[in-house]
PDB file of N, CA and C in Angstrom:
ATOM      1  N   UNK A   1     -56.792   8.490 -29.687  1.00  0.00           N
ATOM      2  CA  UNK A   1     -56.380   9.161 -28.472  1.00  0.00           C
ATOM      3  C   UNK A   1     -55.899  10.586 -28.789  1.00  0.00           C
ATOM      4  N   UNK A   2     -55.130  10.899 -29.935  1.00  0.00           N
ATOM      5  CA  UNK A   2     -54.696  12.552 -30.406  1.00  0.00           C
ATOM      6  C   UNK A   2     -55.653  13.238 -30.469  1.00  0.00           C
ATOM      7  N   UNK A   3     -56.852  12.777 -31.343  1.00  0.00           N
ATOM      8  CA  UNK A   3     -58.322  13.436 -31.161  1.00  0.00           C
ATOM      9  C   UNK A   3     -58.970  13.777 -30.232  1.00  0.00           C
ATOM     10  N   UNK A   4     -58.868  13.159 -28.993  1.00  0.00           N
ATOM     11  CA  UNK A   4     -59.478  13.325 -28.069  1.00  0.00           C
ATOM     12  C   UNK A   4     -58.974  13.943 -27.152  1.00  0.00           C
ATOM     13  N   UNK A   5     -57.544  14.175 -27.315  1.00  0.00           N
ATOM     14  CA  UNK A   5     -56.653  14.813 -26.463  1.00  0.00           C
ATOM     15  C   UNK A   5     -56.747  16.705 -27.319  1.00  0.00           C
ATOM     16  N   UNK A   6     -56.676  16.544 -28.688  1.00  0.00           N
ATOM     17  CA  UNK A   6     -56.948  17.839 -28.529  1.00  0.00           C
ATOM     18  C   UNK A   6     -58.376  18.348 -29.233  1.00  0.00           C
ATOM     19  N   UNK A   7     -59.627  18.012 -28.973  1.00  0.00           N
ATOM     20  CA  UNK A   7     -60.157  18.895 -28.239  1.00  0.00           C
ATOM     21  C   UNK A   7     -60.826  18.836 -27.517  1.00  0.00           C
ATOM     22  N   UNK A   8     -59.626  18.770 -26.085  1.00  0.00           N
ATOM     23  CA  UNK A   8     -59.680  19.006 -25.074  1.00  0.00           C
ATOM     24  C   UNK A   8     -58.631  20.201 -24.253  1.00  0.00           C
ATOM     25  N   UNK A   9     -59.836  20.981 -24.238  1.00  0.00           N
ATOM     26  CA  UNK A   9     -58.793  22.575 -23.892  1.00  0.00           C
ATOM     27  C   UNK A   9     -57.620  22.359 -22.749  1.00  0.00           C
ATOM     28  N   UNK A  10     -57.979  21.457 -21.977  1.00  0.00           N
ATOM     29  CA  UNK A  10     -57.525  21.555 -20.872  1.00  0.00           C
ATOM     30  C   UNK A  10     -56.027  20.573 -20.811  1.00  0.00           C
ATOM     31  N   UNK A  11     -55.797  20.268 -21.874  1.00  0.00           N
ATOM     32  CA  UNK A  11     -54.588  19.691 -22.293  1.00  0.00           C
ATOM     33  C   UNK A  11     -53.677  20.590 -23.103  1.00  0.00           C
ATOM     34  N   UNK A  12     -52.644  20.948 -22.250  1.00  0.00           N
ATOM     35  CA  UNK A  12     -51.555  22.167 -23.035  1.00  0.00           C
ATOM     36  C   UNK A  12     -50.722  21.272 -24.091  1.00  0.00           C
ATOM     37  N   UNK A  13     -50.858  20.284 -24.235  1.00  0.00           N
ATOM     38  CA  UNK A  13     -49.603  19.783 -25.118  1.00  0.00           C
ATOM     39  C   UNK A  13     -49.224  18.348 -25.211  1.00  0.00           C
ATOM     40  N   UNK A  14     -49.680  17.479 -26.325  1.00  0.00           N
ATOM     41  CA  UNK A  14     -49.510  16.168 -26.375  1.00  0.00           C
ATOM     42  C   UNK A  14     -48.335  15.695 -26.890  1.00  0.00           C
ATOM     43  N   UNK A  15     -48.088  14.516 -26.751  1.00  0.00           N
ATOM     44  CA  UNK A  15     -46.382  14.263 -26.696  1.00  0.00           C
ATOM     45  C   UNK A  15     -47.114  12.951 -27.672  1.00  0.00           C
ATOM     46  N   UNK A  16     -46.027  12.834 -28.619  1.00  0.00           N
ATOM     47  CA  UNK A  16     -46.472  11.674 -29.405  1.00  0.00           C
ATOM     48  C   UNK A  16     -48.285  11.504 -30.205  1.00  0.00           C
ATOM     49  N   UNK A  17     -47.868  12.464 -30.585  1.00  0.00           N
ATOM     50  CA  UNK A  17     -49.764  12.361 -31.057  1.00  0.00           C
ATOM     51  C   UNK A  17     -49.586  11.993 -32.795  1.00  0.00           C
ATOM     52  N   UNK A  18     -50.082  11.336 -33.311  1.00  0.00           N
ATOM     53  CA  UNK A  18     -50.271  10.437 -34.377  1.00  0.00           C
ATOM     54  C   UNK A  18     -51.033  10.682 -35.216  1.00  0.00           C
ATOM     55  N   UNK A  19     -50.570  11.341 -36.724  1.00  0.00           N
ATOM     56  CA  UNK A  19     -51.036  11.632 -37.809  1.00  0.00           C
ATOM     57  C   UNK A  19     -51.208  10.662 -39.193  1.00  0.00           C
ATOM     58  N   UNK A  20     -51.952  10.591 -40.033  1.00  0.00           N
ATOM     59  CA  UNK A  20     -51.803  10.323 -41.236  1.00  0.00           C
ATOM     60  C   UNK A  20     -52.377  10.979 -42.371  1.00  0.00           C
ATOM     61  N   UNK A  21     -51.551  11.083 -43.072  1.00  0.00           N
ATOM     62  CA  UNK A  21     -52.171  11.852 -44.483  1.00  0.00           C
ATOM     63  C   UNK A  21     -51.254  11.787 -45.782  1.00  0.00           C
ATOM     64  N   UNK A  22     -51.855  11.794 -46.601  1.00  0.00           N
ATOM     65  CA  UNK A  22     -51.537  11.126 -47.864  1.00  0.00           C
ATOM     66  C   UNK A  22     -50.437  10.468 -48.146  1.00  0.00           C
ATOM     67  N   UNK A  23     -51.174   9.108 -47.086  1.00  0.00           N
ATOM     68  CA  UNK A  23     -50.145   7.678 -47.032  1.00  0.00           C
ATOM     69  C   UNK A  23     -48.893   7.714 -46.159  1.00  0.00           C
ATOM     70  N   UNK A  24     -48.603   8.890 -45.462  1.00  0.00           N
ATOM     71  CA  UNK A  24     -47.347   9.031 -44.301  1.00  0.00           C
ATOM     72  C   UNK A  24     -48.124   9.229 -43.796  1.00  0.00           C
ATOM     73  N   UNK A  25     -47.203   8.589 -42.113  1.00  0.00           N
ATOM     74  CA  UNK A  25     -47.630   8.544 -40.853  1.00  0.00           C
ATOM     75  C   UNK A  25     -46.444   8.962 -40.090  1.00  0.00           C
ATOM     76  N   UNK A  26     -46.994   9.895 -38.929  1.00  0.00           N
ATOM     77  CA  UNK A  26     -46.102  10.793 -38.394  1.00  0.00           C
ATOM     78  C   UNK A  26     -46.348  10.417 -37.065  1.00  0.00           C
ATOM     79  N   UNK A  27     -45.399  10.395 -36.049  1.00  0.00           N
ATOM     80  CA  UNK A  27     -45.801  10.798 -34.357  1.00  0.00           C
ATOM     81  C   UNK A  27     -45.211  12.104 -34.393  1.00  0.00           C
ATOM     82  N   UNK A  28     -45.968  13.189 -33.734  1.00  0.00           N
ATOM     83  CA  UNK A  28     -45.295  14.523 -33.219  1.00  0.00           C
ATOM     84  C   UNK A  28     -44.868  14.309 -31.978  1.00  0.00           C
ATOM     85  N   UNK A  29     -43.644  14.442 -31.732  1.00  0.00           N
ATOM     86  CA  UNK A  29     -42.612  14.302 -30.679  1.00  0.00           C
ATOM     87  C   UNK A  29     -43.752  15.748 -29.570  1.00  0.00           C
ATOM     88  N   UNK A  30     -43.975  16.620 -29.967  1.00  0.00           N
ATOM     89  CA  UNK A  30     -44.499  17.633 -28.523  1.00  0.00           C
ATOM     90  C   UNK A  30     -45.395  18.677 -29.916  1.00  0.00           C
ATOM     91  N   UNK A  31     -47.364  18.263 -29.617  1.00  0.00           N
ATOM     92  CA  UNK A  31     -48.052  19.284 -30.171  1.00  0.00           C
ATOM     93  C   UNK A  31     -48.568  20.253 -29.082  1.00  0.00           C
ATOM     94  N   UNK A  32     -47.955  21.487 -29.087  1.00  0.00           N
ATOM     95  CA  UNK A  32     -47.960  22.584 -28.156  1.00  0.00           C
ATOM     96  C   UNK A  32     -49.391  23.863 -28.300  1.00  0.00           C
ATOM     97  N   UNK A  33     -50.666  23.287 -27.231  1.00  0.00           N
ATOM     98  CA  UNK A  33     -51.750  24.119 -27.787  1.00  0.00           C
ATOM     99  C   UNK A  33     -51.267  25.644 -27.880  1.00  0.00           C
ATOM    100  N   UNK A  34     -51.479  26.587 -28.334  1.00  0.00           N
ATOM    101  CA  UNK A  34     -51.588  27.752 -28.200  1.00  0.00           C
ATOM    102  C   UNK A  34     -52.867  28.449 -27.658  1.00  0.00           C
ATOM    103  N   UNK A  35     -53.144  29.403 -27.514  1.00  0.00           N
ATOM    104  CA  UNK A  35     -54.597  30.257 -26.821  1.00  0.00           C
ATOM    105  C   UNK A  35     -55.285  30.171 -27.854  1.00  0.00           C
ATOM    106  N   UNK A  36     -54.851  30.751 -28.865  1.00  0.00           N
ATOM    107  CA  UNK A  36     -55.813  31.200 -30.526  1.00  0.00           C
ATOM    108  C   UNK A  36     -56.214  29.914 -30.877  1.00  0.00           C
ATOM    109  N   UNK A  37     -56.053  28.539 -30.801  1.00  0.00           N
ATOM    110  CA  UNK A  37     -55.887  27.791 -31.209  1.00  0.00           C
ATOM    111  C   UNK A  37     -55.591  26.807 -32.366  1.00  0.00           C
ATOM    112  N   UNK A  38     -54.752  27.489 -32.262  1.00  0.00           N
ATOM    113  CA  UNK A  38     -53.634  26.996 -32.910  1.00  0.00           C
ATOM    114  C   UNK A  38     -52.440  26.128 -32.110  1.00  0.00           C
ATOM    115  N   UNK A  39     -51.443  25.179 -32.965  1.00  0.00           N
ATOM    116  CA  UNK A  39     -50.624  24.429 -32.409  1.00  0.00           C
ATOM    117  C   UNK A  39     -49.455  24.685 -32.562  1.00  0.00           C
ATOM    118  N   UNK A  40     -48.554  24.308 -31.903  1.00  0.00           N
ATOM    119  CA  UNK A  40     -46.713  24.380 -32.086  1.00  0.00           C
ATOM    120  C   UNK A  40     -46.558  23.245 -32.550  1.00  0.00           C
ATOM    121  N   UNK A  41     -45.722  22.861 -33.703  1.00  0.00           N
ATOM    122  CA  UNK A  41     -44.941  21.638 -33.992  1.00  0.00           C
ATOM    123  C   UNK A  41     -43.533  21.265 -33.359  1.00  0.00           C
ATOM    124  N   UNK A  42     -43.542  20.487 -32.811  1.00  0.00           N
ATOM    125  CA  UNK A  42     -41.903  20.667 -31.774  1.00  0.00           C
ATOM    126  C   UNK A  42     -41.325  19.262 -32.280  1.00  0.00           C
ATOM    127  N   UNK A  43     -40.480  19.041 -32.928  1.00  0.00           N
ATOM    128  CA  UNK A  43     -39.595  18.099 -33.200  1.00  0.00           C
ATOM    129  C   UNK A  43     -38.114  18.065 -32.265  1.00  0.00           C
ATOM    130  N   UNK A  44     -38.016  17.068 -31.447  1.00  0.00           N
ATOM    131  CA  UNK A  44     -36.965  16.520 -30.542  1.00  0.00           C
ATOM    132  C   UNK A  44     -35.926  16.301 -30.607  1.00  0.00           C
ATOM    133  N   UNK A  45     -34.892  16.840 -30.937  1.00  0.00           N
ATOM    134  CA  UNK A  45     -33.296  16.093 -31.609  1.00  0.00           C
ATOM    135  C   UNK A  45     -32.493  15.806 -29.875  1.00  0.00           C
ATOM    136  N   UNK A  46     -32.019  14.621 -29.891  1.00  0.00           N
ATOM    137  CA  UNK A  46     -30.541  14.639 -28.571  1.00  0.00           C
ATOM    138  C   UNK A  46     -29.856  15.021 -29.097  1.00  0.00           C
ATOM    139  N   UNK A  47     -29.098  15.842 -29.189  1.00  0.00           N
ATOM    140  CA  UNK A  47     -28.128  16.627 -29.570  1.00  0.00           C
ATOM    141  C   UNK A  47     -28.368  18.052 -29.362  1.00  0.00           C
ATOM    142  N   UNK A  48     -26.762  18.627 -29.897  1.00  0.00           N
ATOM    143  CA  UNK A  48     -26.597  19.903 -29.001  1.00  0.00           C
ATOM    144  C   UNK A  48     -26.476  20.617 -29.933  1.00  0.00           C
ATOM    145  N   UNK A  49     -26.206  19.836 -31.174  1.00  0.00           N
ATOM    146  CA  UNK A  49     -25.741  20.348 -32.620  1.00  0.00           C
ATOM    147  C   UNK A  49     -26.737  20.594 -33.718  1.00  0.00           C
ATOM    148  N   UNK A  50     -26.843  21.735 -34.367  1.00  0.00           N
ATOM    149  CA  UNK A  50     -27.738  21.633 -35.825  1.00  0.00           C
ATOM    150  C   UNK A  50     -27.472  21.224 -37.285  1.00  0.00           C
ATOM    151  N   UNK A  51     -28.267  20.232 -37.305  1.00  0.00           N
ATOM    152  CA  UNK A  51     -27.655  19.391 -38.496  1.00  0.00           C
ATOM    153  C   UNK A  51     -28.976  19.869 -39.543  1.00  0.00           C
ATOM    154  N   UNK A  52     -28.574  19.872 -40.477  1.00  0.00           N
ATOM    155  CA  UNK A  52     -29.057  19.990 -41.850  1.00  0.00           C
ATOM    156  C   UNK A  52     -30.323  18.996 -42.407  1.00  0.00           C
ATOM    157  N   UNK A  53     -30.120  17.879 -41.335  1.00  0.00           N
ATOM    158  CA  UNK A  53     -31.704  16.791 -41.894  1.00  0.00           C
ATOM    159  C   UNK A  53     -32.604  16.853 -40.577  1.00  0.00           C
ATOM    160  N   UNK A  54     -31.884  17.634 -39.770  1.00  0.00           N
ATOM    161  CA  UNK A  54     -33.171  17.764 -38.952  1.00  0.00           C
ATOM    162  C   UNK A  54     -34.604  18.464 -39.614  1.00  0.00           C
ATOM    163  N   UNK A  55     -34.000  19.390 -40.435  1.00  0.00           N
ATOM    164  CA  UNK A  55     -35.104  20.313 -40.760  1.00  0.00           C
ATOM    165  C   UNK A  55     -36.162  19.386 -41.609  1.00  0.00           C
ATOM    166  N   UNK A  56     -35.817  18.842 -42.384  1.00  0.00           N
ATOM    167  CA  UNK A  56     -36.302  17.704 -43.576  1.00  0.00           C
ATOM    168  C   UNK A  56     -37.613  16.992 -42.427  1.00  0.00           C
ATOM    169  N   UNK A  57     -36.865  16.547 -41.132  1.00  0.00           N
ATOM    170  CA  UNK A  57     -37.952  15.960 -40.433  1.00  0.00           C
ATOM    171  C   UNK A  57     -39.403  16.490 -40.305  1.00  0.00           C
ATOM    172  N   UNK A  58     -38.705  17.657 -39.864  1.00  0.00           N
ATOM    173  CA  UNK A  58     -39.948  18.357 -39.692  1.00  0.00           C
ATOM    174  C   UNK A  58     -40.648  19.026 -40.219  1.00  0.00           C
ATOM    175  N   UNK A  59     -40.188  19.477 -41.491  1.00  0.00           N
ATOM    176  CA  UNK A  59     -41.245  19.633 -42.778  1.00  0.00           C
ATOM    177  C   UNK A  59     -42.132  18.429 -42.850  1.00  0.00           C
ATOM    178  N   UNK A  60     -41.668  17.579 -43.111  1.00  0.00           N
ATOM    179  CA  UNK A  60     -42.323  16.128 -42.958  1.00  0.00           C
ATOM    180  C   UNK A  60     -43.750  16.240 -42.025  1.00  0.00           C
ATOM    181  N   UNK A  61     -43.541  15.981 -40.766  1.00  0.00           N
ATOM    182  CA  UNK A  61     -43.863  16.226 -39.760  1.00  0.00           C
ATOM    183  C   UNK A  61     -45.739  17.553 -40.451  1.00  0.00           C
ATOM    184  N   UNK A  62     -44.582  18.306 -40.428  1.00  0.00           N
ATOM    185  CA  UNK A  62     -45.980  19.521 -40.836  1.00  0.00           C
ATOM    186  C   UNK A  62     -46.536  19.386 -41.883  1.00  0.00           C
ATOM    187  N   UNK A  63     -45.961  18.730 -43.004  1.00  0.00           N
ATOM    188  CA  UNK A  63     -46.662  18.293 -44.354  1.00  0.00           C
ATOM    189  C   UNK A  63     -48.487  17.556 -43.553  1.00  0.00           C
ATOM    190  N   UNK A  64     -47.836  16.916 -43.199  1.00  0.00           N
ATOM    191  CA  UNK A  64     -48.619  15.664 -42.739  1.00  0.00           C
ATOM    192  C   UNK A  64     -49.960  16.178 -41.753  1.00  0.00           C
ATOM    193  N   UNK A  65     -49.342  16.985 -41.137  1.00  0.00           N
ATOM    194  CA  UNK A  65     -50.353  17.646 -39.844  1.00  0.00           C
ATOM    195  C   UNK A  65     -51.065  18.779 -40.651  1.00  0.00           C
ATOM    196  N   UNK A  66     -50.639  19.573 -41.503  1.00  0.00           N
ATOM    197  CA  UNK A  66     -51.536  20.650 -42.359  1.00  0.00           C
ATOM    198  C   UNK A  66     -52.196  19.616 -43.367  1.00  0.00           C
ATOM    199  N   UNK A  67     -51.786  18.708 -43.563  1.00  0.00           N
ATOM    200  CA  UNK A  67     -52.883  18.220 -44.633  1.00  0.00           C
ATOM    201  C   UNK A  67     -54.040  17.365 -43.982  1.00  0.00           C
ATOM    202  N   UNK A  68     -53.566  16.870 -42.537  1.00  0.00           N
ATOM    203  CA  UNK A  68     -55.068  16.180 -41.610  1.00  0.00           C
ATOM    204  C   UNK A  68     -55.543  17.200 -41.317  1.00  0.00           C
ATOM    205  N   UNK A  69     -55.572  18.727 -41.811  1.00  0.00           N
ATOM    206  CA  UNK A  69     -56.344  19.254 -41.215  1.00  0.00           C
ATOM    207  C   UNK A  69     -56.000  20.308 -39.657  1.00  0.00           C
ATOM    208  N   UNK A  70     -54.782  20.063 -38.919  1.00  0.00           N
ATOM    209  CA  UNK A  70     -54.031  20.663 -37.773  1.00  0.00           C
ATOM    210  C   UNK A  70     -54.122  22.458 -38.387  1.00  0.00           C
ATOM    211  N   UNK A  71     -54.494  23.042 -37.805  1.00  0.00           N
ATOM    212  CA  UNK A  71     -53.866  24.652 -37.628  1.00  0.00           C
ATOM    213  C   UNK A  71     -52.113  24.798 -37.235  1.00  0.00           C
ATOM    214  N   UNK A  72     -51.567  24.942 -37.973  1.00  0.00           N
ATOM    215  CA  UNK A  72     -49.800  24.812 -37.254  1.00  0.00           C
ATOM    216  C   UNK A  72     -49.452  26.296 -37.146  1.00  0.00           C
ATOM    217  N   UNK A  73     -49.445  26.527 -36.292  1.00  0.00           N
ATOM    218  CA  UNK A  73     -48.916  28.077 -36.547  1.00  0.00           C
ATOM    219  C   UNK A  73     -47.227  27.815 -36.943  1.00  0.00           C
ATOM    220  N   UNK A  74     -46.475  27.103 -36.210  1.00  0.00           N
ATOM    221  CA  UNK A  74     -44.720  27.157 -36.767  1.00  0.00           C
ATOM    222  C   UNK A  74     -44.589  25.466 -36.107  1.00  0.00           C
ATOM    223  N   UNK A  75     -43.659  25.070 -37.051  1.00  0.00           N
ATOM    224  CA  UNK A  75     -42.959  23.863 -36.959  1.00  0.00           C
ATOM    225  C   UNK A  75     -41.498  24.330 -36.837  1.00  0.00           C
ATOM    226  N   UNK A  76     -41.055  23.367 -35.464  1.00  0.00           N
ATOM    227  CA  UNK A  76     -39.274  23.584 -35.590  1.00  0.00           C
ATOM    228  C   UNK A  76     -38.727  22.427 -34.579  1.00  0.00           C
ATOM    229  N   UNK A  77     -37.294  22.397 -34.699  1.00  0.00           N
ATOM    230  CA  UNK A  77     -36.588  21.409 -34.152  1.00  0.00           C
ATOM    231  C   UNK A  77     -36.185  22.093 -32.374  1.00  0.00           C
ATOM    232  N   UNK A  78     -36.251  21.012 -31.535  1.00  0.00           N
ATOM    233  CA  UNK A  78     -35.737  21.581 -30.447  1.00  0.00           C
ATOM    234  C   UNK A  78     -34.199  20.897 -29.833  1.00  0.00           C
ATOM    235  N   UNK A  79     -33.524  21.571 -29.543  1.00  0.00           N
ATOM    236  CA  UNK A  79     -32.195  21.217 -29.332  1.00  0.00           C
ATOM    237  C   UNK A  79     -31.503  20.774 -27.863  1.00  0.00           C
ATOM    238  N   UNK A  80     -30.721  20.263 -27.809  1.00  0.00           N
ATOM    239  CA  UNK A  80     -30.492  19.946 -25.925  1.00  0.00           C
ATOM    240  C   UNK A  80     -29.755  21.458 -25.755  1.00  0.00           C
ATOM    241  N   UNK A  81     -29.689  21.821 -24.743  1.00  0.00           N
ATOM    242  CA  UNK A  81     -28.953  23.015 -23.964  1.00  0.00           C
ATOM    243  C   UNK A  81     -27.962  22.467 -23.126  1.00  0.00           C
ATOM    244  N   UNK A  82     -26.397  22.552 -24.123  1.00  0.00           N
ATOM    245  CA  UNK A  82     -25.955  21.651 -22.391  1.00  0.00           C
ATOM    246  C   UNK A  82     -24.984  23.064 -21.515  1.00  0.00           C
TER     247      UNK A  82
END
């Protein structure tokens, strides 16, 4: 279903789309198309606060998606706004 969702232009942005590569398996919380095509990596935290293993996630996260092959232009954590 991630495959087929992106490429398909007409989908700005899949929520939960499902990677594997060398033996980790990832869901991307929000893959954000860009025009160039290229993608956003968006990792989800509840919280309001920046913690220090968020980042770890999402290296993770992009390890995984640059090595299936994904164009990532930037990977990052997104935070609540309260």
């Amino acid at each position: 279903m991630t495959l087929e969702a992106m490429v398909d232009p007409n989908i700005p942005a899949i929520y939960e789309a499902a990677f594997t590569y060398d033996g980790v398996r990832v869901r991307a919380d929000i893959l954000k198309r860009l025009k160039n095509g290229k993608w956003d990596l968006i990792e989800v935290k509840s919280t309001t606060a920046v913690k220090d293993v968020h980042l770890p996630d999402a290296a993770v996260q992009y390890y995984v998606l640059k090595g299936a092959g994904v164009d990532v232009h930037k990977a990052f954590p997104m935070y609540l706004n309260n």
